[in-house]
PDB file of N, CA and C in Angstrom:
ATOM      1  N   UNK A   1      70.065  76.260  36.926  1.00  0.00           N
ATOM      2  CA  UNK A   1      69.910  77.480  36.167  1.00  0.00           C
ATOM      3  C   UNK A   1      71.171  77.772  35.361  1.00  0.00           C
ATOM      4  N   UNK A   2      72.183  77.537  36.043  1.00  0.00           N
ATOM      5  CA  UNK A   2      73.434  78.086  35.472  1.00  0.00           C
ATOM      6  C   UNK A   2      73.692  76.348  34.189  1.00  0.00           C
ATOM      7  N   UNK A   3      73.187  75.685  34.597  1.00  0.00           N
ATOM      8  CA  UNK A   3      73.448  74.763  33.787  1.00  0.00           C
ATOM      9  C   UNK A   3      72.767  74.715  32.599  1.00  0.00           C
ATOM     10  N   UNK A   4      71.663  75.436  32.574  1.00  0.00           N
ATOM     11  CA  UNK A   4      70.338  75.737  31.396  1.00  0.00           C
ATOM     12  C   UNK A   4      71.800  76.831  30.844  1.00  0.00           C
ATOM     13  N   UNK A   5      72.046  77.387  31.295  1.00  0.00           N
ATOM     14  CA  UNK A   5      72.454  78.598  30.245  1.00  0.00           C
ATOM     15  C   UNK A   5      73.747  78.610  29.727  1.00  0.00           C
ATOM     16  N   UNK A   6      74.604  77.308  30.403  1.00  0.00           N
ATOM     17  CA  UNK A   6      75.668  76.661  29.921  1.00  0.00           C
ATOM     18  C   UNK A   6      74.927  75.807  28.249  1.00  0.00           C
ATOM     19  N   UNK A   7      73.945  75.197  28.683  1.00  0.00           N
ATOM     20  CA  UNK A   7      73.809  74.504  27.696  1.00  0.00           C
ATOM     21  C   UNK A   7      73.527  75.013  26.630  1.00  0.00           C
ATOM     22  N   UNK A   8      72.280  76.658  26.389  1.00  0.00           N
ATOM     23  CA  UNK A   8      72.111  77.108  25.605  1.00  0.00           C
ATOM     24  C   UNK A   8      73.452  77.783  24.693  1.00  0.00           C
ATOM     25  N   UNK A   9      74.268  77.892  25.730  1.00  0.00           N
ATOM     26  CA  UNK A   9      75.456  78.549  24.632  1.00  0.00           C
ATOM     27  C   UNK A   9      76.673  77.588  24.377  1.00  0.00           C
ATOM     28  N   UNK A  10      76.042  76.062  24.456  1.00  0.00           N
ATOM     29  CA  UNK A  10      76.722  75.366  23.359  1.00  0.00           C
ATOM     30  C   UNK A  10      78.194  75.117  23.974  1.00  0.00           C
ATOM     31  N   UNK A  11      78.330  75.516  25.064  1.00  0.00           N
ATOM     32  CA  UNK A  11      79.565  75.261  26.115  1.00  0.00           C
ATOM     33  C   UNK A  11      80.153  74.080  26.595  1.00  0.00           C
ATOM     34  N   UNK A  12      78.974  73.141  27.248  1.00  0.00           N
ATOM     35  CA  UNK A  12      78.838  71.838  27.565  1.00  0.00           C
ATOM     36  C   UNK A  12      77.861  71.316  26.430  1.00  0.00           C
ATOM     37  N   UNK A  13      78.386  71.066  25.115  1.00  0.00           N
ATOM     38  CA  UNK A  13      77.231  69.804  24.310  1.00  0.00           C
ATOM     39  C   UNK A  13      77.250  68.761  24.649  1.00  0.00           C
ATOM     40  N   UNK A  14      78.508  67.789  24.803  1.00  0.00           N
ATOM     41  CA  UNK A  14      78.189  66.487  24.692  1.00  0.00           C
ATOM     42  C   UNK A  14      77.731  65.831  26.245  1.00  0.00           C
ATOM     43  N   UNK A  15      79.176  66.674  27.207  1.00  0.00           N
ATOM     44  CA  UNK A  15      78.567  66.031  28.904  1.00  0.00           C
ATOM     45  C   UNK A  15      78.425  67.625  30.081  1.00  0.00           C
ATOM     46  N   UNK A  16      77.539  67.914  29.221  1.00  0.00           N
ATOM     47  CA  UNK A  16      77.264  69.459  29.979  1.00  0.00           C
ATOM     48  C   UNK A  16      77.106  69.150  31.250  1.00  0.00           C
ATOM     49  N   UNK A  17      76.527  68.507  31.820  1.00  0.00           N
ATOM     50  CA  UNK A  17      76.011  67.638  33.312  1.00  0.00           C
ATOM     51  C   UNK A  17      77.626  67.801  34.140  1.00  0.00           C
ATOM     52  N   UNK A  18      78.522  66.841  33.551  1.00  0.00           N
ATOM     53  CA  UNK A  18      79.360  65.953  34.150  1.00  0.00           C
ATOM     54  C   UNK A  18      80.676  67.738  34.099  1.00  0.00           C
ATOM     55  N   UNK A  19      80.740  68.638  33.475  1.00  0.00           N
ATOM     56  CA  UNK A  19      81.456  69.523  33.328  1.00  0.00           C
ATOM     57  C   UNK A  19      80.888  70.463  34.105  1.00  0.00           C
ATOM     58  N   UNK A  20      79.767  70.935  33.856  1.00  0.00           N
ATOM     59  CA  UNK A  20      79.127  71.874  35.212  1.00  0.00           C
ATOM     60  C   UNK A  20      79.151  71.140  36.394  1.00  0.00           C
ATOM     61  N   UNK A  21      79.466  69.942  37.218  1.00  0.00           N
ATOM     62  CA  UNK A  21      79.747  69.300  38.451  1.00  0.00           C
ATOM     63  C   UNK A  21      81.202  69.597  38.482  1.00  0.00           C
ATOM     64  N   UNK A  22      82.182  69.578  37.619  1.00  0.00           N
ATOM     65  CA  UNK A  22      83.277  69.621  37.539  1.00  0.00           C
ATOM     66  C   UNK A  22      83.284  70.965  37.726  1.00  0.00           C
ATOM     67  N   UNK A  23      82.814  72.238  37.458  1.00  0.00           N
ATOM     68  CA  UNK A  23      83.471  73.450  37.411  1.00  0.00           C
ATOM     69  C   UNK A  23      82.866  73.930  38.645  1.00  0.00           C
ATOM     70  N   UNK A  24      81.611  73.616  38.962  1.00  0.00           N
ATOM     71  CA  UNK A  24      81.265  74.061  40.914  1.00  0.00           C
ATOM     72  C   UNK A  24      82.568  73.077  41.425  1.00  0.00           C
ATOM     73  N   UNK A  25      83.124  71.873  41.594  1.00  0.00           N
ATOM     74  CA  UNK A  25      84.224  71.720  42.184  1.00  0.00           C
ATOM     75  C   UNK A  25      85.055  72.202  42.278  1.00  0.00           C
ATOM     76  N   UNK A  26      85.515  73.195  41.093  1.00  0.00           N
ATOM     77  CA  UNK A  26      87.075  73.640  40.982  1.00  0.00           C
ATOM     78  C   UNK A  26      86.483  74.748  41.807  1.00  0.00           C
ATOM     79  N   UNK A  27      85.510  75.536  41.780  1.00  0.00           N
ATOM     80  CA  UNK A  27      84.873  77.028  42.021  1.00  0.00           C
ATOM     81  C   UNK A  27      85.306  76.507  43.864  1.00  0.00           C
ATOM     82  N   UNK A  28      84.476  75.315  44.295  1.00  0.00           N
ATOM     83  CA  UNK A  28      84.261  75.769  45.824  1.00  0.00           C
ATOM     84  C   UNK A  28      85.662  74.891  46.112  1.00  0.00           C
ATOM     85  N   UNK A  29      86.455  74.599  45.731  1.00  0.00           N
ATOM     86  CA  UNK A  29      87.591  73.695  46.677  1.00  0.00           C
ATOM     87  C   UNK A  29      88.987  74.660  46.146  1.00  0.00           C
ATOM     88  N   UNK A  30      89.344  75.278  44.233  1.00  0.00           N
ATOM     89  CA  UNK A  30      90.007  76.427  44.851  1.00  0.00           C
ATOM     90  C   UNK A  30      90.134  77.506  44.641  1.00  0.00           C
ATOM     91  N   UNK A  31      88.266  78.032  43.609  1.00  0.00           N
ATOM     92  CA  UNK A  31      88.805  79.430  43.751  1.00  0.00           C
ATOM     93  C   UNK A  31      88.721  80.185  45.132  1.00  0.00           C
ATOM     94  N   UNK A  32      87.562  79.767  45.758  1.00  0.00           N
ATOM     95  CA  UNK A  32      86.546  80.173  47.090  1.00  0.00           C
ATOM     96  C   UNK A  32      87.660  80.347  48.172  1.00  0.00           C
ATOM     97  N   UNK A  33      88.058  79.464  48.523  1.00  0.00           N
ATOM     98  CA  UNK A  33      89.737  79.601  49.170  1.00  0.00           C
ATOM     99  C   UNK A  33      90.379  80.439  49.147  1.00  0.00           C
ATOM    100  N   UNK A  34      91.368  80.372  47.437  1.00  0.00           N
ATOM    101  CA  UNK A  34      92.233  81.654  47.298  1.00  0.00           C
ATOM    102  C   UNK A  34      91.525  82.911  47.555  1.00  0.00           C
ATOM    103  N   UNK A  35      90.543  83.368  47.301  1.00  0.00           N
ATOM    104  CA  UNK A  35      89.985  84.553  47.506  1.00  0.00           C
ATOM    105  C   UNK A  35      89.489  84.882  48.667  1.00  0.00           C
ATOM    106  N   UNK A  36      89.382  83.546  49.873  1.00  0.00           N
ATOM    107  CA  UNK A  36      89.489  83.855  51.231  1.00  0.00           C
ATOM    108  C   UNK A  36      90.861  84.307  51.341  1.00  0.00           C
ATOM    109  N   UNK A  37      91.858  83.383  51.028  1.00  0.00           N
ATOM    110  CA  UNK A  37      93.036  83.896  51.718  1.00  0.00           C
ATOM    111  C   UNK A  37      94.212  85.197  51.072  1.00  0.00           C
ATOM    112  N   UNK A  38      93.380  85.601  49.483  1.00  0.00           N
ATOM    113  CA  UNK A  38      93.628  86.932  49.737  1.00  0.00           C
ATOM    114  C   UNK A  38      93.179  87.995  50.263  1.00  0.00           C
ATOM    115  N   UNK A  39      91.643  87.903  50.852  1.00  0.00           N
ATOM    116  CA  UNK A  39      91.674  88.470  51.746  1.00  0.00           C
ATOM    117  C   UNK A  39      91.933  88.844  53.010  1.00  0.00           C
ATOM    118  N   UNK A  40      91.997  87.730  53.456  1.00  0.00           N
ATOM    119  CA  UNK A  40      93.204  87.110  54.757  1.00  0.00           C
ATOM    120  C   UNK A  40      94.228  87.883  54.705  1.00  0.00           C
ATOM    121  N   UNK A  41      95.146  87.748  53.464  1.00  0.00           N
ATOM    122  CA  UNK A  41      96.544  88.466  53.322  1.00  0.00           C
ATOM    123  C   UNK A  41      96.472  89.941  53.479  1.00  0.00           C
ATOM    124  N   UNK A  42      95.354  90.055  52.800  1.00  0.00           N
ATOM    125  CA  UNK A  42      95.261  92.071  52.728  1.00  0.00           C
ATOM    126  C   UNK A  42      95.237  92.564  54.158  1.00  0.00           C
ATOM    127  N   UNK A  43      93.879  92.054  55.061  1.00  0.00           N
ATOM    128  CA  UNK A  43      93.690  92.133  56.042  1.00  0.00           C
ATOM    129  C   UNK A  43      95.175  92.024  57.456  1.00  0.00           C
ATOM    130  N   UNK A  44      96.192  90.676  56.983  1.00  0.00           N
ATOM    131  CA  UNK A  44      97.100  90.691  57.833  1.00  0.00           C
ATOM    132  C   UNK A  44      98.099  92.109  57.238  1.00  0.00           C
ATOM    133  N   UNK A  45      98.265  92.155  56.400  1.00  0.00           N
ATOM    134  CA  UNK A  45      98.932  93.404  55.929  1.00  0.00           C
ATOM    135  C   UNK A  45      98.579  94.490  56.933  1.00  0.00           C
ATOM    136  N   UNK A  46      97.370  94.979  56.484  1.00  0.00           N
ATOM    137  CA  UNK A  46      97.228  96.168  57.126  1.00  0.00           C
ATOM    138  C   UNK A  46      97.313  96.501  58.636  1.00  0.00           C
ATOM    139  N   UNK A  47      96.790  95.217  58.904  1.00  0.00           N
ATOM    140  CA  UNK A  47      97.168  94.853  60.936  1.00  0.00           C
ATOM    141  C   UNK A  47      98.581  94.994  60.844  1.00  0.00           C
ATOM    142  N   UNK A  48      99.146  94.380  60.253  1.00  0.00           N
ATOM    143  CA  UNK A  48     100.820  94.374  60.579  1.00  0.00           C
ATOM    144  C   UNK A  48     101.288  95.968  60.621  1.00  0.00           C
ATOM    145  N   UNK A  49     101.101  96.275  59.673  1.00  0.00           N
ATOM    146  CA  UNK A  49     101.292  97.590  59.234  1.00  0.00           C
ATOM    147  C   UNK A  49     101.311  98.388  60.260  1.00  0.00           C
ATOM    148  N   UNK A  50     100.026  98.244  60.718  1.00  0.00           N
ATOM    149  CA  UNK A  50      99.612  99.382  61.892  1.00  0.00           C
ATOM    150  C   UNK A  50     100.336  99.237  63.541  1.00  0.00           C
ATOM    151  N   UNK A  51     100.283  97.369  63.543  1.00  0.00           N
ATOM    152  CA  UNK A  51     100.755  97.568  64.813  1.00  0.00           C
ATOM    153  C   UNK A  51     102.381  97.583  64.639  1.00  0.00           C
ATOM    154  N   UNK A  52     102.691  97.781  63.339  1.00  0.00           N
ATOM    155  CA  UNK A  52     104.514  97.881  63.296  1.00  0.00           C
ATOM    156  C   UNK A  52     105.215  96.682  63.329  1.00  0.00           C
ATOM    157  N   UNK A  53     104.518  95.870  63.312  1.00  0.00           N
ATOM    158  CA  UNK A  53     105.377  94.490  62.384  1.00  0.00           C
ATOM    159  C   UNK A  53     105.733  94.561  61.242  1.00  0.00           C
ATOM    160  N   UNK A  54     106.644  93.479  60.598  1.00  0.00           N
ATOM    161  CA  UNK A  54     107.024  93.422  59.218  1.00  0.00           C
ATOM    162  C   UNK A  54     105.890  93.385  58.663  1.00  0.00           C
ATOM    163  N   UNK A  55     104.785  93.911  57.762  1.00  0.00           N
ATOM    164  CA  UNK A  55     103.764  93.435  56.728  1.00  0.00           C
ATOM    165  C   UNK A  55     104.353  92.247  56.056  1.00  0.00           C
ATOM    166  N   UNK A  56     105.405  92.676  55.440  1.00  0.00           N
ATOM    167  CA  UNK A  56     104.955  91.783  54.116  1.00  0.00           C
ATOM    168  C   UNK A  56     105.757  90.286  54.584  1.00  0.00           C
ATOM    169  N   UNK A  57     106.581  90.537  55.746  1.00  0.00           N
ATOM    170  CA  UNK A  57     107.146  88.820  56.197  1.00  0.00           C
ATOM    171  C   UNK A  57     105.723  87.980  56.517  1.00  0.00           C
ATOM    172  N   UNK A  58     105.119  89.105  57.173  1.00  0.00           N
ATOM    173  CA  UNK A  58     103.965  88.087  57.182  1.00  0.00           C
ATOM    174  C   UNK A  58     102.998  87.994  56.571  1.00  0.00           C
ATOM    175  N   UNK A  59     102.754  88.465  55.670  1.00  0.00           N
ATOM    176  CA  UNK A  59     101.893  88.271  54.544  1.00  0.00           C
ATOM    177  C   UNK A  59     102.657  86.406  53.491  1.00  0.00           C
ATOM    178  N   UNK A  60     103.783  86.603  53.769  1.00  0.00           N
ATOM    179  CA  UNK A  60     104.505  85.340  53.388  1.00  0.00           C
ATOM    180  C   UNK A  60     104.524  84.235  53.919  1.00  0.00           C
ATOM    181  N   UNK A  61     104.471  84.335  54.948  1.00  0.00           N
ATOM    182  CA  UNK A  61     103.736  83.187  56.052  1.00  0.00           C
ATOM    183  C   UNK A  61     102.402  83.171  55.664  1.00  0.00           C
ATOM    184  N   UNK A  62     102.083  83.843  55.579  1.00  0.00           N
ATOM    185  CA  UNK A  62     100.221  83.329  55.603  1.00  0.00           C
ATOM    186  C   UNK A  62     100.276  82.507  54.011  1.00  0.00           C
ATOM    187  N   UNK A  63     101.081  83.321  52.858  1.00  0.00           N
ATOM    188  CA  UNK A  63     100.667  82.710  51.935  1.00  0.00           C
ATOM    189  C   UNK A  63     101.348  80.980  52.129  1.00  0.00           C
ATOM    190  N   UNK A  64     102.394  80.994  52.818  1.00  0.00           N
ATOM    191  CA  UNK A  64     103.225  79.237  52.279  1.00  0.00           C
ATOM    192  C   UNK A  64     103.036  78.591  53.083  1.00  0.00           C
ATOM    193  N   UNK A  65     101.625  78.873  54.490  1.00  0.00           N
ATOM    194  CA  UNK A  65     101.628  77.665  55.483  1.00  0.00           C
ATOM    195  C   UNK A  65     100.402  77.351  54.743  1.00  0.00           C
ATOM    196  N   UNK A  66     100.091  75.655  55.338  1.00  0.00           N
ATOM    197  CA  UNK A  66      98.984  75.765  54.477  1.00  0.00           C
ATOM    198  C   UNK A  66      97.329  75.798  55.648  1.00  0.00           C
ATOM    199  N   UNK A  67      96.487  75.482  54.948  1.00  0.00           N
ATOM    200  CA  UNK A  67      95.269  75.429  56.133  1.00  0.00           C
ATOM    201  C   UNK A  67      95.140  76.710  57.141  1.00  0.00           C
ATOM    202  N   UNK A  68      95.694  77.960  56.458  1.00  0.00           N
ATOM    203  CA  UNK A  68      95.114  78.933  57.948  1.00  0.00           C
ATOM    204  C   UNK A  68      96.204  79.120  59.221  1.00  0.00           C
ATOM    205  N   UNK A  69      97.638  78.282  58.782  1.00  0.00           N
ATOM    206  CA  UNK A  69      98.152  77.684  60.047  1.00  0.00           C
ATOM    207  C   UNK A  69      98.617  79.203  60.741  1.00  0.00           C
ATOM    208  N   UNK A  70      99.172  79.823  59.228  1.00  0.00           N
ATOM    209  CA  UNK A  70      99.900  80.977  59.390  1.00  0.00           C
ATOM    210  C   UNK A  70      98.982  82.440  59.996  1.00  0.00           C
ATOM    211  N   UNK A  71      97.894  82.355  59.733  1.00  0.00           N
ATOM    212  CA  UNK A  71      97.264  83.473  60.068  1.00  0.00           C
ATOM    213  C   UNK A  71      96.789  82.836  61.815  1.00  0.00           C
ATOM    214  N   UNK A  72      96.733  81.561  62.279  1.00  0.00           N
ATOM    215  CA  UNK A  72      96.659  81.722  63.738  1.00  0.00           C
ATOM    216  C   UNK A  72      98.331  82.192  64.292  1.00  0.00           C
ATOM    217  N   UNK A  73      99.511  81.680  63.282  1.00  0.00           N
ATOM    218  CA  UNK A  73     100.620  82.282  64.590  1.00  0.00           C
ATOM    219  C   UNK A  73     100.430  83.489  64.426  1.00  0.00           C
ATOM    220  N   UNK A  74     100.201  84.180  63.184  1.00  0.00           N
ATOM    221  CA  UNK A  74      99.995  85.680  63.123  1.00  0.00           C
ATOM    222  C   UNK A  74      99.103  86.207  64.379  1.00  0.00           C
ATOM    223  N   UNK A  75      97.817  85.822  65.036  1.00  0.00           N
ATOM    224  CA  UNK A  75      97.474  86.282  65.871  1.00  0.00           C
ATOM    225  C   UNK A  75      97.856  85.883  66.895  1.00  0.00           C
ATOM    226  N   UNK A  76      98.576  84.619  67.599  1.00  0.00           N
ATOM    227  CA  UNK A  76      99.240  84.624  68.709  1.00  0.00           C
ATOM    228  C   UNK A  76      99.963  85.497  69.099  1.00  0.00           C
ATOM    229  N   UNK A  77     100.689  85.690  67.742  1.00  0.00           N
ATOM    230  CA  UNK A  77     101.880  86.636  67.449  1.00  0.00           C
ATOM    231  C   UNK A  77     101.908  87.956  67.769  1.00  0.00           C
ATOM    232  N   UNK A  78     100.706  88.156  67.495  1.00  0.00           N
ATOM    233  CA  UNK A  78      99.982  89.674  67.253  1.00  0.00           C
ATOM    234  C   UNK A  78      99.406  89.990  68.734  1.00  0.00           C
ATOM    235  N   UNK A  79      98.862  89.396  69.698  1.00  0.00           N
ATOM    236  CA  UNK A  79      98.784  89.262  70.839  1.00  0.00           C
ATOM    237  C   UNK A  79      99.630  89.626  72.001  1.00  0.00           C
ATOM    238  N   UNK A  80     100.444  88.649  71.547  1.00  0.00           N
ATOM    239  CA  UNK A  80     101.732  88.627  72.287  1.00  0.00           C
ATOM    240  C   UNK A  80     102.907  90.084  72.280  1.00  0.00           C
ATOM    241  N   UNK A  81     102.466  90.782  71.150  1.00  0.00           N
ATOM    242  CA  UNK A  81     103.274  92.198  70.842  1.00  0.00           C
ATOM    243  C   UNK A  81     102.348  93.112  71.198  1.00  0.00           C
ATOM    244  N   UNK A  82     100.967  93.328  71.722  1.00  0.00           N
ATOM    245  CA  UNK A  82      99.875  94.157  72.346  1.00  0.00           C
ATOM    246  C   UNK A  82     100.550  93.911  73.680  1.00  0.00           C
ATOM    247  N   UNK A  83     100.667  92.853  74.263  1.00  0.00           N
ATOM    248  CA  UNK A  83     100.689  92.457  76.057  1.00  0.00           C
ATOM    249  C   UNK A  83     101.840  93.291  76.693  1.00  0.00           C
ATOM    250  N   UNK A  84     102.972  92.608  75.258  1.00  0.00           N
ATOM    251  CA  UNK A  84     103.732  93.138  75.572  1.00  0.00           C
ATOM    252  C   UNK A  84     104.501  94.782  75.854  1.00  0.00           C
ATOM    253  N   UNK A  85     103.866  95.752  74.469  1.00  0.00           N
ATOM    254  CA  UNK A  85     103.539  96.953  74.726  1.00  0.00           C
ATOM    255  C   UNK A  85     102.759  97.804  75.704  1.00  0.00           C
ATOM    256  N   UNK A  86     102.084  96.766  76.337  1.00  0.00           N
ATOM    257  CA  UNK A  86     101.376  97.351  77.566  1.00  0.00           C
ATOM    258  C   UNK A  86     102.525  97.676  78.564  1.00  0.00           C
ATOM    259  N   UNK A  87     103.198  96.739  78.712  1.00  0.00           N
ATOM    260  CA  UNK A  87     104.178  96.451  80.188  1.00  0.00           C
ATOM    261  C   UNK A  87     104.895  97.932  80.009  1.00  0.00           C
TER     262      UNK A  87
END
């Protein structure tokens, strides 16, 4: 569908096919991502925030590890400062 209406507006003429395969690639490998992991970021923000961690150190971690690594120490992390406020 989206490729019918690429073609009607003359977007993809010569390899409309081979460019609409190309632009669902870029879409699901990196916009789909970044826009998980700004939401990721917002989300660790506001947790941080609340439970009185640095926000934005860790909003920096989440952005420069790669694969998610940073938002699991964030919740180890985040764990580990609940347990500990209990005591």
């Amino acid at each position: 569908m989206l490729s019918q209406l690429f073609n009607t507006l003359n977007i993809f003429s010569i390899y409309g096919e081979l460019y609409f395969i190309i632009f669902l690639l870029l879409l699901i490998f990196l916009i789909i991502p970044y826009a998980i992991l700004i939401v990721v970021a917002i989300w660790v923000y506001r947790d941080a925030k609340q439970k009185g961690l640095n926000a934005v150190v860790w909003v920096i971690i989440i952005w420069i590890t790669p694969f998610f690594i940073g938002l699991i120490f964030y919740m180890v992390n985040r764990n580990k400062t609940e347990i500990e406020a209990e005591r």
